[in-house]
Protein backbone atom coordinates (compact mmCIF):
# COMPACT_ATOMS: atom_id res chain seq x y z
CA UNK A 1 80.63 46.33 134.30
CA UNK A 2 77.35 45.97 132.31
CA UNK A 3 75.35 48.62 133.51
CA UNK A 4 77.97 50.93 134.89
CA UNK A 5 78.71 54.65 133.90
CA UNK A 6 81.09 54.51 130.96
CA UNK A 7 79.30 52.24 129.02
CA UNK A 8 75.79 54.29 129.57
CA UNK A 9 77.91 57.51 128.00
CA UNK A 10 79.94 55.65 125.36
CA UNK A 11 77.57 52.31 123.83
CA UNK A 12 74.43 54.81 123.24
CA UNK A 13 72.33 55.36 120.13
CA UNK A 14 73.91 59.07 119.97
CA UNK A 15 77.44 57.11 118.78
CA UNK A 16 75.30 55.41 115.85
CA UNK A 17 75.65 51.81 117.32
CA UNK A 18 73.02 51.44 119.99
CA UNK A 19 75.69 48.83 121.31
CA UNK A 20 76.10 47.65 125.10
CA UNK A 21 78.76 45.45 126.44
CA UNK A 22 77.38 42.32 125.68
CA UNK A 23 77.00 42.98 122.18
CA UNK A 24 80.06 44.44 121.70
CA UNK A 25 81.83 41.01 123.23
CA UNK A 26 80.12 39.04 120.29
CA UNK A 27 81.03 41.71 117.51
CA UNK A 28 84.36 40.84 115.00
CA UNK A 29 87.48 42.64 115.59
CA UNK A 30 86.35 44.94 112.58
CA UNK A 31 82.88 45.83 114.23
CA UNK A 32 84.27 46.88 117.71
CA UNK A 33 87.24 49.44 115.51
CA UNK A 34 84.76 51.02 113.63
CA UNK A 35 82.72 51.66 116.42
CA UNK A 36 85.20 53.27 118.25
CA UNK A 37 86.78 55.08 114.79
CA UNK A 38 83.68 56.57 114.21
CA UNK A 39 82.79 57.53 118.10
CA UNK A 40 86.00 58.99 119.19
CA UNK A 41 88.06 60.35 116.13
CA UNK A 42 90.47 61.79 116.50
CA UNK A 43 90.21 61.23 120.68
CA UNK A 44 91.24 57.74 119.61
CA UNK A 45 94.75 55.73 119.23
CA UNK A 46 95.98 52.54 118.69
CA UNK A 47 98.91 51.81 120.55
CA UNK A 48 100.98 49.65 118.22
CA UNK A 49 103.37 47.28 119.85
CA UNK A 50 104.75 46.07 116.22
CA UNK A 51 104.40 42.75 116.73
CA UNK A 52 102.06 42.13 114.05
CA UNK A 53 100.02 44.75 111.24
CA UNK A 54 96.94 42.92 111.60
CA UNK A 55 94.87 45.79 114.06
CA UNK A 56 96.85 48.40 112.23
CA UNK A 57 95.81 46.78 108.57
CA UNK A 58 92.62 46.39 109.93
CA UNK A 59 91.50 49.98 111.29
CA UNK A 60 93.74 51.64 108.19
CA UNK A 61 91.20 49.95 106.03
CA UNK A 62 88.39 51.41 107.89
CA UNK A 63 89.52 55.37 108.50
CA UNK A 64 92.78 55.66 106.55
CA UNK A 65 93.60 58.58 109.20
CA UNK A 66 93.63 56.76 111.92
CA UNK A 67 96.10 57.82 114.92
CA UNK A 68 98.42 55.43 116.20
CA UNK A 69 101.33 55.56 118.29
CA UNK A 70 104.06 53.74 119.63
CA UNK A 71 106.80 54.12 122.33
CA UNK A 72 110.61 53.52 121.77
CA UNK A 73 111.97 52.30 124.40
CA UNK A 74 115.46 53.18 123.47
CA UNK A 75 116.42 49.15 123.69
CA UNK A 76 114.14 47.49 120.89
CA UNK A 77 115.40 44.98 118.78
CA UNK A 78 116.28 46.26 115.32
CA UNK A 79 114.42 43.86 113.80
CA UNK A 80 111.55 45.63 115.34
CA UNK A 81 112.32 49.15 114.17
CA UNK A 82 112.92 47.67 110.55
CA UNK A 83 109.29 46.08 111.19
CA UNK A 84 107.50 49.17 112.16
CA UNK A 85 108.97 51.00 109.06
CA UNK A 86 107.45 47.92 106.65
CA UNK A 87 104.21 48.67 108.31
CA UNK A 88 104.38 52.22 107.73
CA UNK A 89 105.10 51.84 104.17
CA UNK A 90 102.93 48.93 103.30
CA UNK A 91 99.60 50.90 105.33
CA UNK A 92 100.51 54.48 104.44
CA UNK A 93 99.99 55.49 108.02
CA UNK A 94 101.24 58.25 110.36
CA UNK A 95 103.23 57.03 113.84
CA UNK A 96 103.19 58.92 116.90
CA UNK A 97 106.69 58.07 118.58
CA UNK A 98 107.12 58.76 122.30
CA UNK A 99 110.51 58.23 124.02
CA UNK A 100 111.16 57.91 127.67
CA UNK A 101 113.03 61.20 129.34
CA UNK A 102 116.19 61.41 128.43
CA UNK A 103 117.00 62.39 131.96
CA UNK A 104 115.73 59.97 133.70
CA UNK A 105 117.04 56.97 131.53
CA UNK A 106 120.14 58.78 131.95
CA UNK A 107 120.06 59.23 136.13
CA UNK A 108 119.15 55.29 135.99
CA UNK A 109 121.94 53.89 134.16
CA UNK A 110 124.53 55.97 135.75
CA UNK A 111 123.11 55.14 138.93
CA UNK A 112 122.48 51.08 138.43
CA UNK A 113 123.86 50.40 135.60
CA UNK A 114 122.45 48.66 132.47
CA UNK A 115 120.85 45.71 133.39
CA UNK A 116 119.62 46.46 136.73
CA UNK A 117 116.18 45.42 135.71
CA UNK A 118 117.20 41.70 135.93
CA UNK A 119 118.12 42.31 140.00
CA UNK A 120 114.65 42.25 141.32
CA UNK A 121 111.09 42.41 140.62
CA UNK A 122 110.84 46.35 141.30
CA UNK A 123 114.04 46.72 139.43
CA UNK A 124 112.42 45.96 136.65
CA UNK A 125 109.24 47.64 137.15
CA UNK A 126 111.19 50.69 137.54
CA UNK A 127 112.92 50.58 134.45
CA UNK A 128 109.91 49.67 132.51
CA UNK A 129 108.01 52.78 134.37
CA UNK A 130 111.12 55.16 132.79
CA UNK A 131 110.99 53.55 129.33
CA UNK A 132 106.82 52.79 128.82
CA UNK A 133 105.05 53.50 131.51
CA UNK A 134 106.01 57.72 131.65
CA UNK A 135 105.69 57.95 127.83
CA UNK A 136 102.36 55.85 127.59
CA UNK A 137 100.94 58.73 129.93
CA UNK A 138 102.15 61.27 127.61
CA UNK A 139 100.65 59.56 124.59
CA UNK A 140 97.21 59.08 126.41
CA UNK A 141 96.82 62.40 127.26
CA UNK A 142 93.42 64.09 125.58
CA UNK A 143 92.44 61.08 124.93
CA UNK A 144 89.04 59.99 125.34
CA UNK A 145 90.05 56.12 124.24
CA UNK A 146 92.42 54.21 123.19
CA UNK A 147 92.76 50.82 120.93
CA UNK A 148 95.24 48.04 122.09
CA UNK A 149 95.93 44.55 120.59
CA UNK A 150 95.89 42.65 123.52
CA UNK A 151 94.68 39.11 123.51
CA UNK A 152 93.30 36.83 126.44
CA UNK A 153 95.47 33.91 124.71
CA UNK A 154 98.50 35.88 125.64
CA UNK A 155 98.47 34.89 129.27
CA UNK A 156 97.25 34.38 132.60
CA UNK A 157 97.53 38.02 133.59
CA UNK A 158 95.29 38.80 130.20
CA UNK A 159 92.65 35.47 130.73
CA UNK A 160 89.45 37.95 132.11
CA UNK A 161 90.63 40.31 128.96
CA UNK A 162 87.40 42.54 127.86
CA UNK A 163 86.54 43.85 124.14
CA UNK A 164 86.03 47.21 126.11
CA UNK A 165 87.35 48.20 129.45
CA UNK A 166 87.69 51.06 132.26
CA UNK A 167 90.96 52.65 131.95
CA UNK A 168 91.14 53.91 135.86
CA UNK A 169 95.36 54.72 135.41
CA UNK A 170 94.03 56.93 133.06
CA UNK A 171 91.16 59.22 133.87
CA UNK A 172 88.73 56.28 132.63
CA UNK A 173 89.30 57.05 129.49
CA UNK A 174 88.17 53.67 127.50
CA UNK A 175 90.34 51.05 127.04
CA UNK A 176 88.97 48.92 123.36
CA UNK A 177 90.55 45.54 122.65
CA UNK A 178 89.51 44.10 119.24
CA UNK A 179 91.00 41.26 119.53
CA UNK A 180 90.64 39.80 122.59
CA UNK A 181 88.89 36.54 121.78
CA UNK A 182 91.28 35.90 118.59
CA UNK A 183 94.20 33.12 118.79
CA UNK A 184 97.10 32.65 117.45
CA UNK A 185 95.24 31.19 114.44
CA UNK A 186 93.07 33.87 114.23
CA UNK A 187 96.20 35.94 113.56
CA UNK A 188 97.68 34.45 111.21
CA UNK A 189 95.18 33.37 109.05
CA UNK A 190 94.22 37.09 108.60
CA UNK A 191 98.08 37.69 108.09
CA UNK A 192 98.20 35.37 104.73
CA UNK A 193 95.17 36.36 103.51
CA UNK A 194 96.06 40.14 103.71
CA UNK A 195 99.46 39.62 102.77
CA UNK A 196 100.69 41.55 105.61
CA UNK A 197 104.57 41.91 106.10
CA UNK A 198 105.93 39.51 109.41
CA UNK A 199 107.99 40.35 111.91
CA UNK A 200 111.03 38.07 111.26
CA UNK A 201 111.63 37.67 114.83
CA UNK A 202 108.22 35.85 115.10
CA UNK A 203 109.65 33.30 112.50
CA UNK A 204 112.01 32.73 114.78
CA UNK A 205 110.09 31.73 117.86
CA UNK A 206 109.42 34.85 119.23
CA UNK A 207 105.43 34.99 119.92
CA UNK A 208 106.19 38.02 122.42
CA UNK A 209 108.13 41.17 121.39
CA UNK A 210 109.64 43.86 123.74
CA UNK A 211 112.76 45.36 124.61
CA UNK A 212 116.02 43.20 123.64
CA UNK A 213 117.24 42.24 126.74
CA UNK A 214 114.17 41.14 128.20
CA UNK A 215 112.81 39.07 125.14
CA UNK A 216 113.79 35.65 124.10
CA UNK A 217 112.29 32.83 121.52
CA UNK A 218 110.51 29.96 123.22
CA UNK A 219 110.11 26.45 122.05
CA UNK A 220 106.89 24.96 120.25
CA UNK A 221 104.09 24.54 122.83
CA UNK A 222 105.16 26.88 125.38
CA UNK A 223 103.03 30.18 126.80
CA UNK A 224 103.00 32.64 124.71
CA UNK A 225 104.76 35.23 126.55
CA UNK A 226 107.06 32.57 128.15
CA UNK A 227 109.94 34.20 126.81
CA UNK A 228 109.33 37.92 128.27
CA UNK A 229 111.19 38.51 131.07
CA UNK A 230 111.82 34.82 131.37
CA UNK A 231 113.50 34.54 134.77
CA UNK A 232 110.25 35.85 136.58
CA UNK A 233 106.61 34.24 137.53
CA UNK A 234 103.95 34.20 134.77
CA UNK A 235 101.73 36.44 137.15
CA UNK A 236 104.22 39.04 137.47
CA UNK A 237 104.99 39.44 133.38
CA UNK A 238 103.30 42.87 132.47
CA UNK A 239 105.19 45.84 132.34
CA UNK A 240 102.63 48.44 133.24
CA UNK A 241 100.80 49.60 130.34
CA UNK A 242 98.07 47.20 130.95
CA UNK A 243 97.40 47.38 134.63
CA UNK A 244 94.92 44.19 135.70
């Protein structure tokens, strides 16, 4: 990747940080979101997963107009919705929400019923293409970047994570993850020391958020995203948003 295309347009001295990929690997969390803030606004967005505030704290400190979006999946825990409206309040920031089609949820559950996703591998992949996958393109679209949270501590499929990435399942728009070198630690040190509201779900044992039904707490010690779709393979736990 050093060398390549994308970075030659994007980590140039015309974006005000003469920064290539290297340097942007060793940069904080804060660094790397003001870079990309200041280059791409408003061509930017952080997709926010509400599992924590801390990126969302973090870049509403630096450009309090930041864009960030989200996707309803339709089967979210409530505890998750009643997060995302703490965050809101707390930061004082604007969310994008993007639903799946109505129609096609609809044509799904008629068809297979409610849980199909727990029948096979591409059972669930097709759900999770309905729910996230369709509205993530919708949300991308203009953009020249976007910001996630993603972590390399989350699990095998995110070990060779990047701070900055080649988004080829969309366009090549950039792909900027601030925190991919920060643990679990990491995270919640910045939580107490911010103050930031918690996701009461992660006090239970939930390290890894998504849809209800495929989301369960984990005991002490275990992978991180042990408890998403538990009854498959760690390789296979990724839903499609963040294609490997």
């Amino acid at each position: 990747m050093p060398g390549s295309g994308i970075f030659r347009r994007y980590c140039s001295r015309e974006s005000g940080y003469n920064l290539d990929l290297e340097c942007l690997e060793s940069q904080s969390p804060e660094t790397i979101l003001r870079w990309a803030l200041d280059r791409f606004h408003p061509h930017v967005a952080i997709a926010a997963s509400f599992q924590d505030a801390v990126l969302l704290h973090m870049a509403s400190v630096i450009r309090p107009d930041v864009r960030i979006f989200s996707l309803d999946t339709g089967r979210l825990p409530e505890e998750t919705y009643a997060f995302a409206e703490a965050v809101r309040t707390r930061l004082k920031v604007h969310i994008e929400w993007y639903f799946p089609q109505h129609d096609a949820v609809e044509a799904l559950e008629r068809g297979k019923g409610l849980y199909s996703f727990r029948e096979s591998l591409a059972a669930r992949k097709e759900c999770c293409g309905i729910r996230k996958v369709e509205p993530l393109n919708r949300a991308l679209a203009g953009l020249k970047a976007w910001i996630t949270g993603l972590r390399s501590e989350d699990g095998e499929t995110r070990a060779d994570l990047k701070v900055v990435e080649e988004d080829g399942a969309h366009g090549g728009i950039l792909k900027i993850n601030p925190l991919a070198s920060w643990t679990t630690q990491d995270m919640e040190s910045y939580i107490q020391k911010h103050r930031l509201p918690i996701h009461c779900l992660t006090e239970a044992g939930y390290p890894s958020i998504g849809c209800a039904p495929c989301t369960r707490a984990v005991e002490p010690g275990q992978p991180l995203r042990s408890g998403r779709w538990w009854w498959e393979d760690p390789e296979h736990k990724e839903c499609g948003l963040h294609g490997r």
